[in-house]
PDB file of N, CA and C in Angstrom:
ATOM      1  N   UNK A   1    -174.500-115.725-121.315  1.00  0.00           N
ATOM      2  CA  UNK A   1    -173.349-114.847-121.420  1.00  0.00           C
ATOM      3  C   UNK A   1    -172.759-114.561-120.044  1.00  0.00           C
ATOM      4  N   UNK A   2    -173.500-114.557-118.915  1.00  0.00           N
ATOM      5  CA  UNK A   2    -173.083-114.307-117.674  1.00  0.00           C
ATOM      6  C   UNK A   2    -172.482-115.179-117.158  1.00  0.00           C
ATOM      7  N   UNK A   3    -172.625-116.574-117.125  1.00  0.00           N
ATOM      8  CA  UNK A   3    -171.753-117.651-116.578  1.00  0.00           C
ATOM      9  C   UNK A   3    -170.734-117.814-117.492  1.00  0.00           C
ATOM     10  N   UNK A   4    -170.223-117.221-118.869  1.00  0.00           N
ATOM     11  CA  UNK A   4    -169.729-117.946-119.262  1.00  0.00           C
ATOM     12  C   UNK A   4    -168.252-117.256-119.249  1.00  0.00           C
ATOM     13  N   UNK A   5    -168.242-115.781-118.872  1.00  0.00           N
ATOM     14  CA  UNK A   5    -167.182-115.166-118.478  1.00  0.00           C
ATOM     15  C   UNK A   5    -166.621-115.750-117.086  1.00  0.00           C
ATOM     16  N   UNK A   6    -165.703-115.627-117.359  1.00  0.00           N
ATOM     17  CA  UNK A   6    -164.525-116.065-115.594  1.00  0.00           C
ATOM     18  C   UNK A   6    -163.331-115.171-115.865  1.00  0.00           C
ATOM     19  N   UNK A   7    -163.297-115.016-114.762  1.00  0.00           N
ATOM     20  CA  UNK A   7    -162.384-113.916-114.041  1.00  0.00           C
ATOM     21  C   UNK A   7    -161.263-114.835-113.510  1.00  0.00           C
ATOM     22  N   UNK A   8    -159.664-114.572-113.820  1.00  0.00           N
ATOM     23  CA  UNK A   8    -158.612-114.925-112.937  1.00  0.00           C
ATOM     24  C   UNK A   8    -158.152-114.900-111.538  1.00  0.00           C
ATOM     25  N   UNK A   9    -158.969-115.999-110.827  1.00  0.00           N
ATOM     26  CA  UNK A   9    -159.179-115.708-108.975  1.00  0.00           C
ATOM     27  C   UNK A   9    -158.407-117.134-108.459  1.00  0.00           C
ATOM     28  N   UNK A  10    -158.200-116.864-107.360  1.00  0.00           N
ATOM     29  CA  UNK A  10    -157.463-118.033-106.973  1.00  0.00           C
ATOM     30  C   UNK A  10    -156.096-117.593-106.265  1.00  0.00           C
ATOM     31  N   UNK A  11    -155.144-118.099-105.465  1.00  0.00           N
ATOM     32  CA  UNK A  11    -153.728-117.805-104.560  1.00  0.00           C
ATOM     33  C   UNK A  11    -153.068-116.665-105.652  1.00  0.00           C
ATOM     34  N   UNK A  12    -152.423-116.110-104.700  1.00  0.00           N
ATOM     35  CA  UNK A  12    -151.406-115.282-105.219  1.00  0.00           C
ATOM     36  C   UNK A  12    -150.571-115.737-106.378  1.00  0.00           C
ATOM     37  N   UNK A  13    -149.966-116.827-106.292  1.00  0.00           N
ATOM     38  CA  UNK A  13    -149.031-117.850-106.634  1.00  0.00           C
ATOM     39  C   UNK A  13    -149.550-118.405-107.716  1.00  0.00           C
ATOM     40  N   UNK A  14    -151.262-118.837-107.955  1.00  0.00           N
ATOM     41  CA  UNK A  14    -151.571-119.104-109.324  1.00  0.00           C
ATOM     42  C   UNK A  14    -152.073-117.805-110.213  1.00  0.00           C
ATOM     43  N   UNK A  15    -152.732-116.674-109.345  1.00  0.00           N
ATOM     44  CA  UNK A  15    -153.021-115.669-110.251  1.00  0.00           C
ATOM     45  C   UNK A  15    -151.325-115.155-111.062  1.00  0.00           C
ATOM     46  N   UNK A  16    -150.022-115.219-110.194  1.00  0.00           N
ATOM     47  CA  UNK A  16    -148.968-114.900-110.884  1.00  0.00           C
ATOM     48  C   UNK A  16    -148.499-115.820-112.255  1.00  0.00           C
ATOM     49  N   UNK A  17    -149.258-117.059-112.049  1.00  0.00           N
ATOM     50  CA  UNK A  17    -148.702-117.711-113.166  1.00  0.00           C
ATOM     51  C   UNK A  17    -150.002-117.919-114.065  1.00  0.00           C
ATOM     52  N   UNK A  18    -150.851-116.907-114.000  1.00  0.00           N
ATOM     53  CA  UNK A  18    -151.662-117.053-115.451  1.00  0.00           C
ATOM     54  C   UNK A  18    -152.397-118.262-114.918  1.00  0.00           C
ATOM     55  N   UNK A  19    -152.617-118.801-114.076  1.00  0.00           N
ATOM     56  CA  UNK A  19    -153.388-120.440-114.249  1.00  0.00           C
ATOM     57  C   UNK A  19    -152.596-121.587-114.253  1.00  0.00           C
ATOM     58  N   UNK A  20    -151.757-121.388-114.681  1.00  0.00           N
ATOM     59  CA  UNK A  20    -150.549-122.097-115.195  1.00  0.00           C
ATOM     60  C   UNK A  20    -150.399-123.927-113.692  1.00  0.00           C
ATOM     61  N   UNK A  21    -150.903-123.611-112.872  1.00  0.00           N
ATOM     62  CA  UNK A  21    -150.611-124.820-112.031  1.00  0.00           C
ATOM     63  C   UNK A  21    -151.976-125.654-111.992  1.00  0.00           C
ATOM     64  N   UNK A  22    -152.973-125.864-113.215  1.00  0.00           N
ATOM     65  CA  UNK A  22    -153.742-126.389-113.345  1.00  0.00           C
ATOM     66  C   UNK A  22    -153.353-128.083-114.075  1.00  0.00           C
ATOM     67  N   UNK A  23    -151.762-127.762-114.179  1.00  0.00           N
ATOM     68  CA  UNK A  23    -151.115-128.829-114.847  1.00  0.00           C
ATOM     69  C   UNK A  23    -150.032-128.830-113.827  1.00  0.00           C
ATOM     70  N   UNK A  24    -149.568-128.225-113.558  1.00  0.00           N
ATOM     71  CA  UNK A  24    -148.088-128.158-112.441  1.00  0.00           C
ATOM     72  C   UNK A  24    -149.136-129.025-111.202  1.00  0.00           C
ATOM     73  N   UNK A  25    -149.381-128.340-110.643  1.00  0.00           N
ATOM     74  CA  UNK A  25    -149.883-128.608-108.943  1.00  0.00           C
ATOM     75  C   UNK A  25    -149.070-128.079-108.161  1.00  0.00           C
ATOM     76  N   UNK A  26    -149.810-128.546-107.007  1.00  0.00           N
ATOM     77  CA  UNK A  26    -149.143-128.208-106.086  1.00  0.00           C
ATOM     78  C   UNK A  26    -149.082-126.623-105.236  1.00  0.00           C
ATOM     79  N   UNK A  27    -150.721-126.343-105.825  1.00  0.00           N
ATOM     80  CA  UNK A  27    -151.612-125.131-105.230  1.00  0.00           C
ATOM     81  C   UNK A  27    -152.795-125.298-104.677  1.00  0.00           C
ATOM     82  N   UNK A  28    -153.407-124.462-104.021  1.00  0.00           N
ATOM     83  CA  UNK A  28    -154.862-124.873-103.583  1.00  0.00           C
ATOM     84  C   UNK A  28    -155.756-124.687-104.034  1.00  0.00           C
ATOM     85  N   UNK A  29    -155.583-123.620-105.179  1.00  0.00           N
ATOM     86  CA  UNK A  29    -156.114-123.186-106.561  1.00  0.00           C
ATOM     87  C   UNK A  29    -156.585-124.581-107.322  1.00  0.00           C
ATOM     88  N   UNK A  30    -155.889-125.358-107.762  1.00  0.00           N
ATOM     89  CA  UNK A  30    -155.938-126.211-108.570  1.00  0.00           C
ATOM     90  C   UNK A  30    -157.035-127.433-108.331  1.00  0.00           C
ATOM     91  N   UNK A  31    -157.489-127.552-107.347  1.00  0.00           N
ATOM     92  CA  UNK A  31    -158.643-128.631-106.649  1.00  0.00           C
ATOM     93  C   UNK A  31    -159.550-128.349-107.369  1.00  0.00           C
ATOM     94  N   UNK A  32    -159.624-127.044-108.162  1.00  0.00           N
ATOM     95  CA  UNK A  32    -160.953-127.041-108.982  1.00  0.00           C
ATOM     96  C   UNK A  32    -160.630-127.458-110.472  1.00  0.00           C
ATOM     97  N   UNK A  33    -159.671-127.558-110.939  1.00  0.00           N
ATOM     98  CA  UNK A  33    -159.445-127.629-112.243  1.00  0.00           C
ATOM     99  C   UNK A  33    -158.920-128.970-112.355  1.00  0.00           C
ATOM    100  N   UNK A  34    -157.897-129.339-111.262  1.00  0.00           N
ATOM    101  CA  UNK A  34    -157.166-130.771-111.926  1.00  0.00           C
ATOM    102  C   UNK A  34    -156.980-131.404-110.305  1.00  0.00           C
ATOM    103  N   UNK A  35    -157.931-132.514-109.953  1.00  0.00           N
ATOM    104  CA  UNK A  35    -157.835-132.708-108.076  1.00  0.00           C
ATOM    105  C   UNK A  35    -156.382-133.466-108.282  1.00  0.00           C
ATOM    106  N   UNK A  36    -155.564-133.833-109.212  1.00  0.00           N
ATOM    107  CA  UNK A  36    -154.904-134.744-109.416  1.00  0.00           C
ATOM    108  C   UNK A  36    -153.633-133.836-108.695  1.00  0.00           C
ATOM    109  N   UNK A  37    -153.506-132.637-108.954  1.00  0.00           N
ATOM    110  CA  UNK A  37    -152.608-131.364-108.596  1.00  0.00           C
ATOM    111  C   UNK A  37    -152.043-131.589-107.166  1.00  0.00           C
ATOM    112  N   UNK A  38    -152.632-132.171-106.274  1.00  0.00           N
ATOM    113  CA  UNK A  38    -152.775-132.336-104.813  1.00  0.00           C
ATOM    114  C   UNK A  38    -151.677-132.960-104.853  1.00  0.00           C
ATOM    115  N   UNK A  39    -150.852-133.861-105.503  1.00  0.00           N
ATOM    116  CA  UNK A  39    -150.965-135.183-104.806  1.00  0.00           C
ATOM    117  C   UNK A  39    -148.908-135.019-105.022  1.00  0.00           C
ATOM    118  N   UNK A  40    -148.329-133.604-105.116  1.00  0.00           N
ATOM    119  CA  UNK A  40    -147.371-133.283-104.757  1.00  0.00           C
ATOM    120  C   UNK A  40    -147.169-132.714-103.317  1.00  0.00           C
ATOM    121  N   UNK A  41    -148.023-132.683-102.980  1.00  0.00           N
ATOM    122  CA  UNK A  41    -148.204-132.131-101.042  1.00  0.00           C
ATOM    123  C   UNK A  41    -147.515-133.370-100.314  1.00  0.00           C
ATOM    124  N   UNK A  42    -146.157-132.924 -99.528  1.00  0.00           N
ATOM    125  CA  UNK A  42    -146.108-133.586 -98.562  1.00  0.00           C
ATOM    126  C   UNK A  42    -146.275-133.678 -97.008  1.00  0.00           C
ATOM    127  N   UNK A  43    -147.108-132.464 -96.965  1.00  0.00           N
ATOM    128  CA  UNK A  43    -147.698-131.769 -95.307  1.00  0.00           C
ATOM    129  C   UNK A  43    -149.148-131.167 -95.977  1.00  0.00           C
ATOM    130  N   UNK A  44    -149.647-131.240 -94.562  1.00  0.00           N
ATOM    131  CA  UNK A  44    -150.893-130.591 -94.805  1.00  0.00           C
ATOM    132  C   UNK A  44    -150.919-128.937 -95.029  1.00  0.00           C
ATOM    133  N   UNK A  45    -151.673-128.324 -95.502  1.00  0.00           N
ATOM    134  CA  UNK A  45    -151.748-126.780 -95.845  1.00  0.00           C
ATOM    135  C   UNK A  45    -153.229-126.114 -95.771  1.00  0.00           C
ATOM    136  N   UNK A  46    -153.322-125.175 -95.092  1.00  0.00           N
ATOM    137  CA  UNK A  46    -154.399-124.263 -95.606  1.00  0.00           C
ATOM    138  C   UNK A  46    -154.031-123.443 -95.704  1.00  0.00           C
ATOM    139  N   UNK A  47    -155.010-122.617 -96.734  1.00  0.00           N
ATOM    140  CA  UNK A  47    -155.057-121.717 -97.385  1.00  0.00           C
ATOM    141  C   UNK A  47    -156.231-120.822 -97.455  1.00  0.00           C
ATOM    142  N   UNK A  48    -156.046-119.289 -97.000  1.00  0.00           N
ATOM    143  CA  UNK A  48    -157.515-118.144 -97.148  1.00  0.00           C
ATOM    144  C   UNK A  48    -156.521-117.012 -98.055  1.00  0.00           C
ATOM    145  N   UNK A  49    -157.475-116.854 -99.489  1.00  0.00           N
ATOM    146  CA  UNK A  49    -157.156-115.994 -99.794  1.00  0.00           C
ATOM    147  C   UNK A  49    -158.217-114.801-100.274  1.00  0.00           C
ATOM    148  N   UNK A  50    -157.835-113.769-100.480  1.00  0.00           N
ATOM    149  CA  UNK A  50    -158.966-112.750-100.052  1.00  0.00           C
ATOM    150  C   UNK A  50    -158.411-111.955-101.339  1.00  0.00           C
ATOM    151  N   UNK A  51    -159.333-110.811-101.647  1.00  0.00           N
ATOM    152  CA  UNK A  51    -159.128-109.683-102.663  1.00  0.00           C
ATOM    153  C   UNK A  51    -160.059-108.677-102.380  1.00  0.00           C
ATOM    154  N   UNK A  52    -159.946-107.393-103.180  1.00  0.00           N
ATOM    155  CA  UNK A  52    -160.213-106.324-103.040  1.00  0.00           C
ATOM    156  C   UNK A  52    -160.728-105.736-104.516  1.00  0.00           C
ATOM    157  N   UNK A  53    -161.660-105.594-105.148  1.00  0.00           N
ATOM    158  CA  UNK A  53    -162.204-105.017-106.173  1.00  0.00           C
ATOM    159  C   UNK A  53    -162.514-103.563-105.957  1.00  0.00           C
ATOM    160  N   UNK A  54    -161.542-102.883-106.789  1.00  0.00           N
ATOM    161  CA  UNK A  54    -161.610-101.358-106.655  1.00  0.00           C
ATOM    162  C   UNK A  54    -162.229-100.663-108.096  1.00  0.00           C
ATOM    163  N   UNK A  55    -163.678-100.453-108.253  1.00  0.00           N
ATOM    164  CA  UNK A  55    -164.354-100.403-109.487  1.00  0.00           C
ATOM    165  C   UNK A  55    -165.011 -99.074-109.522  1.00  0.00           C
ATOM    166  N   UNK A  56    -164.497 -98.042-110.751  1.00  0.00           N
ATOM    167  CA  UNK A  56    -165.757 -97.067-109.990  1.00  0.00           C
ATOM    168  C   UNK A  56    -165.566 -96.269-111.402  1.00  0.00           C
ATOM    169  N   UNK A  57    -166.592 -95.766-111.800  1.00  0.00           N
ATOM    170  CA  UNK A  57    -166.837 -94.860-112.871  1.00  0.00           C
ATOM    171  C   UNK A  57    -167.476 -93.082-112.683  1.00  0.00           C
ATOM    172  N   UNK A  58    -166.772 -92.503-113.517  1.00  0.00           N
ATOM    173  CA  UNK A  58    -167.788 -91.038-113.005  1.00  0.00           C
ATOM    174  C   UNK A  58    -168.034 -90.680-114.488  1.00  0.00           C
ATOM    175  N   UNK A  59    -169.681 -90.541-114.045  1.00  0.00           N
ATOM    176  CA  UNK A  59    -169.829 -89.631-116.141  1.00  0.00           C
ATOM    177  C   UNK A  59    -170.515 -88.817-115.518  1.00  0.00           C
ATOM    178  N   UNK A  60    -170.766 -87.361-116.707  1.00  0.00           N
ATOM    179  CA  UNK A  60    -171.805 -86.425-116.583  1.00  0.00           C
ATOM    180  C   UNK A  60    -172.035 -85.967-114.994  1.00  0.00           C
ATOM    181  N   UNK A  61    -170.875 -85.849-114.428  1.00  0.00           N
ATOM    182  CA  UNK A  61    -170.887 -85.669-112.358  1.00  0.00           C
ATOM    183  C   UNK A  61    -171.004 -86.671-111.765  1.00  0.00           C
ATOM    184  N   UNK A  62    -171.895 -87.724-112.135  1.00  0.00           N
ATOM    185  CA  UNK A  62    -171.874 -88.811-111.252  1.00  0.00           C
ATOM    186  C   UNK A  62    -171.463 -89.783-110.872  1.00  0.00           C
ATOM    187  N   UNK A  63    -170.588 -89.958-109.604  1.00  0.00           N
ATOM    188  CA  UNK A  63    -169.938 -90.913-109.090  1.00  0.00           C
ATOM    189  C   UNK A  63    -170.590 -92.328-109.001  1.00  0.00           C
ATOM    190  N   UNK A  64    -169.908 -93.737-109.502  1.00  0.00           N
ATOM    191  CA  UNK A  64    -170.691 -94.887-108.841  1.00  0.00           C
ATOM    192  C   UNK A  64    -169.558 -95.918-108.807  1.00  0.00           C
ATOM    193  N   UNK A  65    -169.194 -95.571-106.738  1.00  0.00           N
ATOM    194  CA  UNK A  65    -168.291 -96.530-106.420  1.00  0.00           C
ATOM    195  C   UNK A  65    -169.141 -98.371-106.529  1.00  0.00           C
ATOM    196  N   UNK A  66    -168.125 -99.170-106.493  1.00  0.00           N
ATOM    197  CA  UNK A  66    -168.155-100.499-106.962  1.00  0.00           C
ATOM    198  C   UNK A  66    -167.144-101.195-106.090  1.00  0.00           C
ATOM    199  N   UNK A  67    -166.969-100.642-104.911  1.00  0.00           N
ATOM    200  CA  UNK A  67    -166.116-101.289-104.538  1.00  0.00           C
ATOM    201  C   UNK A  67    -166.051-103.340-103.474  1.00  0.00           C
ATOM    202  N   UNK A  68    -165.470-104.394-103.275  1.00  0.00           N
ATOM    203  CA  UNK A  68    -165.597-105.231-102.900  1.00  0.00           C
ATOM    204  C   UNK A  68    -164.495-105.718-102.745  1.00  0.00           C
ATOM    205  N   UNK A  69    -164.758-106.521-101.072  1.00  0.00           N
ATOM    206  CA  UNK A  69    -164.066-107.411-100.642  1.00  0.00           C
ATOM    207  C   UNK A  69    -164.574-108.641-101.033  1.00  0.00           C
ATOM    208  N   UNK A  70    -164.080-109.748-101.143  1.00  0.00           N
ATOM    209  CA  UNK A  70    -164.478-110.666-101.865  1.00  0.00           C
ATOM    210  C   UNK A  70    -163.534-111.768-101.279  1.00  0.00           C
ATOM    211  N   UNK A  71    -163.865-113.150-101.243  1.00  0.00           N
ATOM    212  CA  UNK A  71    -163.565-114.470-100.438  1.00  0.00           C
ATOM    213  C   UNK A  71    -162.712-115.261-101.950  1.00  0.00           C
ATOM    214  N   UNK A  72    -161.582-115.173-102.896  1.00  0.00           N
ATOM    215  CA  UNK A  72    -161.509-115.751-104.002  1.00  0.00           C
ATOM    216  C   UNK A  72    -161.142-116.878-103.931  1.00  0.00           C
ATOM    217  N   UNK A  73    -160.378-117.709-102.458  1.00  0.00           N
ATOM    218  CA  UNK A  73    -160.275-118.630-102.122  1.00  0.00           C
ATOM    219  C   UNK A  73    -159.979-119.217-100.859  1.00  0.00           C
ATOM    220  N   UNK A  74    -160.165-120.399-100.468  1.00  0.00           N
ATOM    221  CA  UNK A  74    -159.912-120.673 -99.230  1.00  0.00           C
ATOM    222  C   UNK A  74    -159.954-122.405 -99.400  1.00  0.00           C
ATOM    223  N   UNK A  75    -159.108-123.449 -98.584  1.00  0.00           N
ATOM    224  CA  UNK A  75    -159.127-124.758 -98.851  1.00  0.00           C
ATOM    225  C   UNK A  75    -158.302-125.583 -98.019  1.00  0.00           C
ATOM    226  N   UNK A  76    -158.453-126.698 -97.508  1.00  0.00           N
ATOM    227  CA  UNK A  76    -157.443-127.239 -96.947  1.00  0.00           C
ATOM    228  C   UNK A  76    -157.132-128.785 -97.790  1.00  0.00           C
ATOM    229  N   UNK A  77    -155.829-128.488 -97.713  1.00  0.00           N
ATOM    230  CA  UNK A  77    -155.053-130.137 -98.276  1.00  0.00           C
ATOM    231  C   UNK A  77    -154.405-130.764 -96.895  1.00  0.00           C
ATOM    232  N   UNK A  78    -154.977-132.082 -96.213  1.00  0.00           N
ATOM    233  CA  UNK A  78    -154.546-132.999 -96.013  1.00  0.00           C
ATOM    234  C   UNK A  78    -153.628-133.729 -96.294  1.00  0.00           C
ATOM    235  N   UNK A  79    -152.330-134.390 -95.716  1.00  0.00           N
ATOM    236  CA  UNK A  79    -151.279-135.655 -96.104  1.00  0.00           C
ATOM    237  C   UNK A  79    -151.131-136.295 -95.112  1.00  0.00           C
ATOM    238  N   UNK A  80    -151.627-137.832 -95.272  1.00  0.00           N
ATOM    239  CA  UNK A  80    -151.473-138.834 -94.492  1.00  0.00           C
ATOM    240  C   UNK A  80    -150.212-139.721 -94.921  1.00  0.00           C
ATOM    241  N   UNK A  81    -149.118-139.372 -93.769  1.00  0.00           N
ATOM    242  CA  UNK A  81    -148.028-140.249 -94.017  1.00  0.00           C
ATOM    243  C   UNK A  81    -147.941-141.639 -93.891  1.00  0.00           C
ATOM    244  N   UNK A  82    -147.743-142.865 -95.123  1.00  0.00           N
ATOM    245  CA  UNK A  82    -148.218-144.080 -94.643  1.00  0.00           C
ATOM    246  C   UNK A  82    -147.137-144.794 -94.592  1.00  0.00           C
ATOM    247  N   UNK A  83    -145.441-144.035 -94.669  1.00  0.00           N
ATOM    248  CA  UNK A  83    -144.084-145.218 -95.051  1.00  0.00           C
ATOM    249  C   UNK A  83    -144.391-146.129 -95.449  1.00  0.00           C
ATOM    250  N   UNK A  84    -144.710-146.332 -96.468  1.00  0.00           N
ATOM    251  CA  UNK A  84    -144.606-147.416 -97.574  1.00  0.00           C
ATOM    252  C   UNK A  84    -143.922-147.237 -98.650  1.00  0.00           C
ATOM    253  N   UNK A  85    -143.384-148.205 -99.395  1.00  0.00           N
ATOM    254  CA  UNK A  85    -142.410-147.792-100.160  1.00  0.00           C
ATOM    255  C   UNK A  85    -143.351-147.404-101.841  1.00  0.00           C
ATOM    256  N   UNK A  86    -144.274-148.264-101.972  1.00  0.00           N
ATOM    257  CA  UNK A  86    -145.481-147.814-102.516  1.00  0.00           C
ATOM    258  C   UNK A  86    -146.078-146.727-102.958  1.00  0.00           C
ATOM    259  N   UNK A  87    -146.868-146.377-101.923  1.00  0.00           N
ATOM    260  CA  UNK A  87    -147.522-145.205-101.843  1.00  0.00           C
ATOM    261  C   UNK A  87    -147.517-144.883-100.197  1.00  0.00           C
ATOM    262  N   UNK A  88    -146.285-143.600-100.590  1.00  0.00           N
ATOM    263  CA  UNK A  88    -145.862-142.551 -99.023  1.00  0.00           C
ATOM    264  C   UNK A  88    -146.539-141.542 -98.731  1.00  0.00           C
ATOM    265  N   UNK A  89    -147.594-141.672 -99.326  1.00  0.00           N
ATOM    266  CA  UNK A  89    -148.608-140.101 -98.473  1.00  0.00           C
ATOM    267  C   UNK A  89    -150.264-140.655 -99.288  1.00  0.00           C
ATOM    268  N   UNK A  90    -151.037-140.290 -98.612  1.00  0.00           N
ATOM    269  CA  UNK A  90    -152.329-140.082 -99.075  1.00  0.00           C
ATOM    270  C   UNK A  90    -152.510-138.780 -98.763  1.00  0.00           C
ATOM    271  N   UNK A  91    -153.610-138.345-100.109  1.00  0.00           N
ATOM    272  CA  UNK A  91    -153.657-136.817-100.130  1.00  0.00           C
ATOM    273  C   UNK A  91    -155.136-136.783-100.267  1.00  0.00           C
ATOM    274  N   UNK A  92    -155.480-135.797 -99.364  1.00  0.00           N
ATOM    275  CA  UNK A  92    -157.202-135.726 -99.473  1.00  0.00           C
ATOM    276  C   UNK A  92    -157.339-133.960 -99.565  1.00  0.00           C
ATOM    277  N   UNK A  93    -158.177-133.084-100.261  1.00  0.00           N
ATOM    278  CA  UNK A  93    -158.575-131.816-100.024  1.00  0.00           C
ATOM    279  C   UNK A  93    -159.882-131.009-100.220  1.00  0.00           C
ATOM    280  N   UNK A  94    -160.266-129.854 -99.810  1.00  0.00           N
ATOM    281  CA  UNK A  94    -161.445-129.351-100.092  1.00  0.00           C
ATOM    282  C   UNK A  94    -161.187-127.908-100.327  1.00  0.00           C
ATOM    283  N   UNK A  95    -161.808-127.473-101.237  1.00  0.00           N
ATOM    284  CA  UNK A  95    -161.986-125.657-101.548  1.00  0.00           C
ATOM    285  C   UNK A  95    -162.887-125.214-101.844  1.00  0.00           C
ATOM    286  N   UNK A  96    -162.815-123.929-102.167  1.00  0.00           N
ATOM    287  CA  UNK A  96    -163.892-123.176-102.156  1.00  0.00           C
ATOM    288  C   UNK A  96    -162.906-122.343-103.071  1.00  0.00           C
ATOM    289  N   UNK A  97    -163.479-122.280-105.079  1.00  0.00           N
ATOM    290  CA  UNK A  97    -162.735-121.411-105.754  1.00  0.00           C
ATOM    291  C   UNK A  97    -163.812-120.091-106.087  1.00  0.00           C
ATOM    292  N   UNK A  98    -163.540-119.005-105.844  1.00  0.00           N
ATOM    293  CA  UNK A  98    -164.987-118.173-107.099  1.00  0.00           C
ATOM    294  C   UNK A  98    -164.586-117.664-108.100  1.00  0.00           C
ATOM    295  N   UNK A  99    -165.061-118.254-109.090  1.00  0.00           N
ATOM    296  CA  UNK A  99    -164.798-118.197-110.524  1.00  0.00           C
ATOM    297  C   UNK A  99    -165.337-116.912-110.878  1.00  0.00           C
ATOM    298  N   UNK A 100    -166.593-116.087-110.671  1.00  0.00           N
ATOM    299  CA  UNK A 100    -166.473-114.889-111.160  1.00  0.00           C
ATOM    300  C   UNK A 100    -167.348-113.954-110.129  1.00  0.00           C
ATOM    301  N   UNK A 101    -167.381-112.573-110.660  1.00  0.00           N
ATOM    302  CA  UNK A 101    -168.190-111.781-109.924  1.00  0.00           C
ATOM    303  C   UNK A 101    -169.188-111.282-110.400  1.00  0.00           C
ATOM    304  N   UNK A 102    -170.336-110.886-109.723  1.00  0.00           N
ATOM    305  CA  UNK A 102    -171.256-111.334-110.922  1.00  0.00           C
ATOM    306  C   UNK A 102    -172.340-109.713-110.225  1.00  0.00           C
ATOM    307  N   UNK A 103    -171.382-109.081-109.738  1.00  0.00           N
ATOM    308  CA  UNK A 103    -172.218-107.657-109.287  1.00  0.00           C
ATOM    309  C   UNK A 103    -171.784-106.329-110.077  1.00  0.00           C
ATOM    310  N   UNK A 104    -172.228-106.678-110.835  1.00  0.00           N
ATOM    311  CA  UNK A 104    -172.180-105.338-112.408  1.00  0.00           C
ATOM    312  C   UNK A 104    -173.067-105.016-112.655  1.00  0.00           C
ATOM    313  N   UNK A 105    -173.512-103.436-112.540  1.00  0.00           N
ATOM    314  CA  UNK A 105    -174.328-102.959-113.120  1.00  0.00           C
ATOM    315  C   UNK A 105    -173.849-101.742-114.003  1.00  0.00           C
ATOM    316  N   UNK A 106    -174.585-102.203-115.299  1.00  0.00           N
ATOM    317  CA  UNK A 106    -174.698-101.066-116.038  1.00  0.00           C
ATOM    318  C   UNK A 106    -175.721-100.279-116.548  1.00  0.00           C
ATOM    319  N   UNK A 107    -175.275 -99.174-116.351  1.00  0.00           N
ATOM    320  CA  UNK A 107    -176.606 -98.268-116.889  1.00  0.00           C
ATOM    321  C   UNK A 107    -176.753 -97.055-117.785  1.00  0.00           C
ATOM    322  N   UNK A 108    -177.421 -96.537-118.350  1.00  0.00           N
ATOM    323  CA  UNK A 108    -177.408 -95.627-119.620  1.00  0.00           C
ATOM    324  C   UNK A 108    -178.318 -94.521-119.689  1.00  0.00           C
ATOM    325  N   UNK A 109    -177.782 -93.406-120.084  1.00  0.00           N
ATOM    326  CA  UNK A 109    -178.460 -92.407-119.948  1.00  0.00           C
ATOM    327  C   UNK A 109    -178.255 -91.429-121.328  1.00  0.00           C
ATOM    328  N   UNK A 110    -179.803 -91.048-121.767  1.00  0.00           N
ATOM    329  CA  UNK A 110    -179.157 -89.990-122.671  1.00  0.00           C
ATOM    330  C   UNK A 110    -179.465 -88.537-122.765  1.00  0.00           C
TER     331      UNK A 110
END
């Protein structure tokens, strides 16, 4: 049950479109879902993107902040210009996506 939840993480630009450039491309997001996505890049790009988890509950008086910075992505895409009429760029990339967070605790009291 724990791996099988995922959380919406990834660029600004794909969290705005729902996921949605797992078929489009042309994000840095997408290296994990479809490497094929890349291969609209015509310059190289990196990309660090970061977030902020603001989590916190109070019952019965007691406070329990949850709060986290968190790494949700980071990656670089490569384009090797080859003028050919062929094939005009080779595209190579690497990322780092995190699919979920996995520091939840719950607890119960009666």
């Amino acid at each position: 049950l724990q791996y099988s939840q995922t959380q919406l993480r990834g660029t600004s630009r794909y969290i705005s479109m729902g996921g949605a450039f797992g078929a489009l491309g042309g994000d840095i997001s997408v290296l994990g879902q479809n490497p094929a996505g890349i291969g609209v890049y015509r310059s190289s790009d990196v990309n660090v993107t970061a977030s902020l988890d603001l989590n916190s509950s109070t019952a019965t008086g007691q406070k329990c902040p949850n709060n986290q910075f968190l790494l949700s992505n980071a990656g670089y895409v490569g384009a090797i210009k080859l003028n050919s009429d062929v094939m005009p760029n080779i595209n190579f990339g690497i990322s780092y996506n995190r699919i979920n967070s996995f520091r939840r605790h719950y607890t119960g009291a009666m």
